[in-house]
Protein backbone atom coordinates (compact mmCIF):
# COMPACT_ATOMS: atom_id res chain seq x y z
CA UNK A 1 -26.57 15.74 -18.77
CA UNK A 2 -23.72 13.61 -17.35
CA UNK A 3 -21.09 14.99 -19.27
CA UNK A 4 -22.35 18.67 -17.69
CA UNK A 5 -22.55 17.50 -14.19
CA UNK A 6 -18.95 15.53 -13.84
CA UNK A 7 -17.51 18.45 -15.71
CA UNK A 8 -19.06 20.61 -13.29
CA UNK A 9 -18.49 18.77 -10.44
CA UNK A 10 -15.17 16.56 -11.14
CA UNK A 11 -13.28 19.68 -11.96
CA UNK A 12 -14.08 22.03 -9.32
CA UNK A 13 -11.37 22.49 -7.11
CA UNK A 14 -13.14 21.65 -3.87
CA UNK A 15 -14.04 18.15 -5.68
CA UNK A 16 -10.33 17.96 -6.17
CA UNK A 17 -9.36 19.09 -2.82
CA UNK A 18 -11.31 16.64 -1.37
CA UNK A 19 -10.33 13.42 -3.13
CA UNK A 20 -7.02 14.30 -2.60
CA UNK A 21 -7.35 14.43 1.01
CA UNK A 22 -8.51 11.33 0.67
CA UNK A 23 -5.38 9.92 -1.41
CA UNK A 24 -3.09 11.48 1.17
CA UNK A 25 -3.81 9.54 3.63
CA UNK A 26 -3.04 6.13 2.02
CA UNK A 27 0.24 8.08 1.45
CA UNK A 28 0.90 9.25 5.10
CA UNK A 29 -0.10 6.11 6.42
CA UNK A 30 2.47 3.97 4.24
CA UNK A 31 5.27 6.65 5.60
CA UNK A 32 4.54 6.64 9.18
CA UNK A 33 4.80 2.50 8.90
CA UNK A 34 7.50 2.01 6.55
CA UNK A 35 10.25 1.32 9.31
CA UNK A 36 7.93 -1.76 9.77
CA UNK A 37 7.85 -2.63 6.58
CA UNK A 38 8.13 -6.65 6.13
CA UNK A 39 6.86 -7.50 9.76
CA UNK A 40 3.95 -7.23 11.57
CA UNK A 41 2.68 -3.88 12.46
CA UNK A 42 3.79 -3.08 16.44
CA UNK A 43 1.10 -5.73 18.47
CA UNK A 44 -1.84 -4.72 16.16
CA UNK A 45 -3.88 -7.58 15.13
CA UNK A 46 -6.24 -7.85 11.74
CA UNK A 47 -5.78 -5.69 8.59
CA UNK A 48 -3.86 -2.79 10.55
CA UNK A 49 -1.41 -5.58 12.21
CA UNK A 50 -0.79 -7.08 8.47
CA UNK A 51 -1.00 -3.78 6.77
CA UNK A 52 3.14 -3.52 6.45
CA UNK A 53 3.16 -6.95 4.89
CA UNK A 54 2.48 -5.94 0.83
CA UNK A 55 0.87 -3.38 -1.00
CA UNK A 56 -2.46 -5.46 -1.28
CA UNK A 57 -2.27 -5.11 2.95
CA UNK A 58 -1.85 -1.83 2.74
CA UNK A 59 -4.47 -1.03 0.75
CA UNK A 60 -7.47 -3.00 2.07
CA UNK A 61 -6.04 -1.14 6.14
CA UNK A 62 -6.21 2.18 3.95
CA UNK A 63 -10.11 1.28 3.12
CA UNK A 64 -10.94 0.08 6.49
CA UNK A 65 -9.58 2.95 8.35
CA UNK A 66 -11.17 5.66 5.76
CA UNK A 67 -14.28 3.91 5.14
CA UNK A 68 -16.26 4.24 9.02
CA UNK A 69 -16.05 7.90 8.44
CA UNK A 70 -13.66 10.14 6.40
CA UNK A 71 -14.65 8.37 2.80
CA UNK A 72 -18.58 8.49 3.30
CA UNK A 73 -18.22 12.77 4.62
CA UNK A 74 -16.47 13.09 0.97
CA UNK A 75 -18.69 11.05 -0.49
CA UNK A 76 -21.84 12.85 0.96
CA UNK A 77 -19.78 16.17 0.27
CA UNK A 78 -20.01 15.36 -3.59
CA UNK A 79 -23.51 14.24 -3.62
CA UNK A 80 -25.18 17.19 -1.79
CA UNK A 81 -23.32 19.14 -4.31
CA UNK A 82 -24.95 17.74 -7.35
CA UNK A 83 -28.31 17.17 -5.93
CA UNK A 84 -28.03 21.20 -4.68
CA UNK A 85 -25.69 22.77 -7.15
CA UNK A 86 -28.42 23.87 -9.76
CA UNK A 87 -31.26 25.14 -6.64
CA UNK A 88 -28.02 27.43 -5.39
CA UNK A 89 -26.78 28.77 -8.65
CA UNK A 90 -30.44 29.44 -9.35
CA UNK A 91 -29.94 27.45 -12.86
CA UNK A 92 -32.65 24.83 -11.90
CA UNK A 93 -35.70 26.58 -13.67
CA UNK A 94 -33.52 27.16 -16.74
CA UNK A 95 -32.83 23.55 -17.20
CA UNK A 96 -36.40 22.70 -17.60
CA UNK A 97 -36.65 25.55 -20.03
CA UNK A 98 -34.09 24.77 -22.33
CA UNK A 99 -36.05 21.98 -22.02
CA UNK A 100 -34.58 19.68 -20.02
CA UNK A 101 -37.46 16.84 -18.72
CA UNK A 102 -36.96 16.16 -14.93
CA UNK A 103 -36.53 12.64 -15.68
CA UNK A 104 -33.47 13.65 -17.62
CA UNK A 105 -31.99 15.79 -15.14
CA UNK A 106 -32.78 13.24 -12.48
CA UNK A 107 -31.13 10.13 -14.58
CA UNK A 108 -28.02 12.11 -15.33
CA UNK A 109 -27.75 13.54 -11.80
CA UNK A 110 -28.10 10.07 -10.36
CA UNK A 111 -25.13 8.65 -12.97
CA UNK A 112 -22.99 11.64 -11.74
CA UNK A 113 -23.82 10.86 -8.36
CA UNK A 114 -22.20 6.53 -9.03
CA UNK A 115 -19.24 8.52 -10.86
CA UNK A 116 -17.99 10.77 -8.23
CA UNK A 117 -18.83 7.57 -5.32
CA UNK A 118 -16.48 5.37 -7.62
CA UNK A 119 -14.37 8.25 -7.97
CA UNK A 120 -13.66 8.62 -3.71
CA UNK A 121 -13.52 4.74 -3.32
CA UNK A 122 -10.57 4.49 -6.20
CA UNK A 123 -8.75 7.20 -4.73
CA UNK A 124 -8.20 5.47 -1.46
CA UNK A 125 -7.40 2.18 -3.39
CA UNK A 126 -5.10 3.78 -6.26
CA UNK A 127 -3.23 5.83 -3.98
CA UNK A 128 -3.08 2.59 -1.00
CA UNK A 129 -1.90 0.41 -3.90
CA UNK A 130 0.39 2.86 -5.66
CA UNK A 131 2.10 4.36 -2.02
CA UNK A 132 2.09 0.01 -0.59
CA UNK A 133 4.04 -1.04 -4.03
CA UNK A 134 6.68 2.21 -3.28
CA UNK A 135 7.25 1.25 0.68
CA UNK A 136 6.26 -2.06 1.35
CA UNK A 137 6.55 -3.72 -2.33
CA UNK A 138 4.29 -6.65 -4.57
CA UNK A 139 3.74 -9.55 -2.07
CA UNK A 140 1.46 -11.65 -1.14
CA UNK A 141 -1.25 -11.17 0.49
CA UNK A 142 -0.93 -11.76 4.25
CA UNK A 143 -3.59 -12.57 6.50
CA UNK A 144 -2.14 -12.77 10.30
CA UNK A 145 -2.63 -16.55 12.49
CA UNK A 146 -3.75 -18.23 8.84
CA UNK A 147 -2.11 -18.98 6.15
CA UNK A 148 -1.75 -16.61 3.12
CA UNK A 149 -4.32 -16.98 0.40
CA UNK A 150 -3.75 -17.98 -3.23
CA UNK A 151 -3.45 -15.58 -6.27
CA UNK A 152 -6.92 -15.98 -7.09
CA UNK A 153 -8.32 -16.26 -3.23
CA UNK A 154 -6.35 -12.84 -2.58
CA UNK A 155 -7.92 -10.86 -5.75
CA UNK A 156 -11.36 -11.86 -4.89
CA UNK A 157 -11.26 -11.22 -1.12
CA UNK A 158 -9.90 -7.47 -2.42
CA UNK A 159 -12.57 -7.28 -5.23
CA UNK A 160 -15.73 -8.52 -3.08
CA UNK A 161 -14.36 -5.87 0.19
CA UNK A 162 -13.76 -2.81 -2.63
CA UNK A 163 -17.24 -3.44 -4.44
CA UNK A 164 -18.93 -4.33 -1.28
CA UNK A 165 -17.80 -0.64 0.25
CA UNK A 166 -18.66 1.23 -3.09
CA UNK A 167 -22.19 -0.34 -2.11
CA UNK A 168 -22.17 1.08 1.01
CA UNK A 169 -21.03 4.73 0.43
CA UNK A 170 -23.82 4.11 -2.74
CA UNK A 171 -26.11 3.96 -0.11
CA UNK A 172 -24.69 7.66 2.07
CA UNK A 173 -24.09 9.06 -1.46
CA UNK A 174 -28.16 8.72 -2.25
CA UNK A 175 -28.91 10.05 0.73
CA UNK A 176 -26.95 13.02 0.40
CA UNK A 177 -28.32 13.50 -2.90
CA UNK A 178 -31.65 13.37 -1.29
CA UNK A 179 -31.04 16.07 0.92
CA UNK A 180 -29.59 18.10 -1.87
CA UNK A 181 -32.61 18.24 -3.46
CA UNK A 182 -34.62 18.48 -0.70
CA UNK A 183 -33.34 21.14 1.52
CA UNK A 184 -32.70 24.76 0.69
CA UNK A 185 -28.71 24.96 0.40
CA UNK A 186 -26.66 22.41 -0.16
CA UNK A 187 -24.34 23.17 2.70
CA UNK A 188 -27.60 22.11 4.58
CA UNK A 189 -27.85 18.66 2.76
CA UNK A 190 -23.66 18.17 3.59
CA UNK A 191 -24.47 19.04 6.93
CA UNK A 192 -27.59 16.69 7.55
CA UNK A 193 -25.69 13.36 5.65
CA UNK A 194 -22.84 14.11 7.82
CA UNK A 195 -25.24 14.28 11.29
CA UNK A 196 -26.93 10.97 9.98
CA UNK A 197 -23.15 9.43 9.40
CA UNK A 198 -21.99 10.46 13.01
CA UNK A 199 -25.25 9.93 14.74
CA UNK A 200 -25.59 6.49 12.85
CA UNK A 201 -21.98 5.36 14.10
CA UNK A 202 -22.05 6.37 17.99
CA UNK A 203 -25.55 4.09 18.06
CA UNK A 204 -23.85 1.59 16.12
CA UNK A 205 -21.43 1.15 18.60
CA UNK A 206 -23.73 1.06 21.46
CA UNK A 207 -24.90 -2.36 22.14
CA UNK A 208 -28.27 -1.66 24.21
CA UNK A 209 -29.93 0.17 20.89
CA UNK A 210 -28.98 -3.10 18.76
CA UNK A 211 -32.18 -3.12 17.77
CA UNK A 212 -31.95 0.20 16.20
CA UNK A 213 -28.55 -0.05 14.40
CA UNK A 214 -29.72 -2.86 12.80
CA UNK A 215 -32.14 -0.49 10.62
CA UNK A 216 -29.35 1.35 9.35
CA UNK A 217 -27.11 0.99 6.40
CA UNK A 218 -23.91 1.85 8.57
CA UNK A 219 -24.33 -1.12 10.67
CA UNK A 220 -23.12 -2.94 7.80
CA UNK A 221 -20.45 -1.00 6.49
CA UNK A 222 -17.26 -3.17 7.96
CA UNK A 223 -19.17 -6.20 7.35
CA UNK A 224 -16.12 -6.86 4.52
CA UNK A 225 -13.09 -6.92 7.50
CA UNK A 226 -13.69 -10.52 8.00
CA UNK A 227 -13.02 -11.46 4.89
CA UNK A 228 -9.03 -10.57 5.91
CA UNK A 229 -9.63 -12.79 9.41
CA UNK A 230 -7.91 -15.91 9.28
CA UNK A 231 -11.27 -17.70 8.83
CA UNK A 232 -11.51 -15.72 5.72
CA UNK A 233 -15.53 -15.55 5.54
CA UNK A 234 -18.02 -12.66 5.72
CA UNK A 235 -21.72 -12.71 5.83
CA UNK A 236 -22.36 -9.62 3.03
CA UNK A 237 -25.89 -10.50 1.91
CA UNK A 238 -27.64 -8.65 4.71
CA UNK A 239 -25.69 -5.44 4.41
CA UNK A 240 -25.86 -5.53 0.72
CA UNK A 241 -29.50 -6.00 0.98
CA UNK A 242 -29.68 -3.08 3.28
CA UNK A 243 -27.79 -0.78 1.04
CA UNK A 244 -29.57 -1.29 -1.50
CA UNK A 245 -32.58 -0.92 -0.19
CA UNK A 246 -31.44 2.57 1.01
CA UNK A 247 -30.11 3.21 -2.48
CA UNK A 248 -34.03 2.57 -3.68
CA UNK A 249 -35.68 4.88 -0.64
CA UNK A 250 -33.34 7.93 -1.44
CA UNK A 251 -34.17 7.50 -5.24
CA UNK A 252 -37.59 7.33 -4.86
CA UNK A 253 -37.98 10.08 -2.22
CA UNK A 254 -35.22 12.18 -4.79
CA UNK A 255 -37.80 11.46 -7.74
CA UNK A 256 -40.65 12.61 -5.98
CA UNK A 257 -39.01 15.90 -5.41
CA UNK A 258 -37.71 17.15 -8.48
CA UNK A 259 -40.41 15.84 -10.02
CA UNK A 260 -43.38 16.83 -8.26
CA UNK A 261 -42.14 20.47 -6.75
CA UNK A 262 -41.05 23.39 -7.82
CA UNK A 263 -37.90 23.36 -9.47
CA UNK A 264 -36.94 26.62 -7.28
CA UNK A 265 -38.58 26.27 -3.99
């Protein structure tokens, strides 16, 4: 079943359309700040002021300027698809004739679902590591008003942010699949993750519903930026918790649908 669904969905070209849009910017980014390559980025401060310092800069600015919004609407794109591809090629009934258990179909949705997620994160990293190496070059890793981190220090701050935000668009991805399988047409699902993305962020950034945002798995989602501040900490527990937390909702309330209703309705 997973082999069916990332060949289904890896390959089509809208799959490939999108992750490419999301390499390209990476790319265009690294162009438009070349000239400023070596030195600090205009007056910006944090990972946008650093990000012309080294590949490794450029990279982690790549994932915080994708990951608030572009990365989780591709993300959500790819899991409405595979939660609503079968329903609106009218396969679904088949499957479970062939037979094909819904606990099956579920497990290897679910595992094509973590692929294509991993799949979107890498492609901002890969291409913000590959285009930071061709303009700005291998350095260390700078962190502006602090001094730069060790080897070690560097790869782990980069490794805790990247894992940290393929927790978090985990977390959009599951509810997108939810909706796949819940609503009728999977342009209805895309639609509905993208509201909840965009409706999420403008109370996020509105500090009399604190109380709200604080319910929500995008609150957390930049929690990582810190770790690039010159105090170099970031409290991750509470978003992770959140996430995952999400992650188990959305599978549970995706189980109960595919399992309990009709495979066509």
């Amino acid at each position: 079943m997973l082999r069916i669904e990332l060949t289904t969905q890896l390959l089509r070209v809208r799959t490939l359309v999108a992750l490419a849009c999301l390499a390209a910017v990476p790319v265009l980014a690294g162009l438009a700040t070349a000239p400023d390559a070596g030195r600090r980025n205009g007056t910006q401060g944090g990972l946008f002021g650093a990000a012309t310092y080294s590949a490794l800069n450029h990279t982690m600015a790549s994932l915080a300027f994708t990951a608030p919004l572009l990365l989780p609407i591709v993300v959500a794109m790819l899991a409405a698809a595979v939660g609503s591809a079968d329903r609106d090629w009218g396969t679904l009934r088949y499957l479970y004739v062939a037979p094909v258990g819904r606990g099956r179909l579920l497990a290897g949705k679910l595992a094509a679902v973590a692929v294509t997620t991993a799949a979107a994160v890498l492609s901002v990293l890969v291409a913000g590591l590959l285009s930071g190496v061709a303009v700005f070059g291998w350095h260390p890793l700078r962190i502006i008003d602090a001094a730069d981190p060790g080897t070690g220090d560097a790869i782990g701050r980069v490794l805790a942010a990247s894992g940290y935000t393929l927790l978090c668009m985990l977390s959009i991805a599951a509810i997108a699949f939810a909706l796949g399988l819940l609503l009728p047409r999977g342009a209805e699902a895309l639609g509905a993750a993208v509201a909840f993305v965009v409706a999420a962020s403008i109370l996020n950034a509105q500090p009399a519903l604190h109380s709200v945002a604080v319910i929500l798995p995008v609150h957390y989602w930049q929690d990582w930026t810190p770790l690039f501040d010159p105090q170099g900490t970031a409290r991750l527990a509470a978003g992770a918790m959140a996430q995952v937390a999400t992650i188990a909702v959305a599978t549970a309330v995706s189980g109960l649908v595919l399992i309990r209703r009709d495979p066509a309705a």
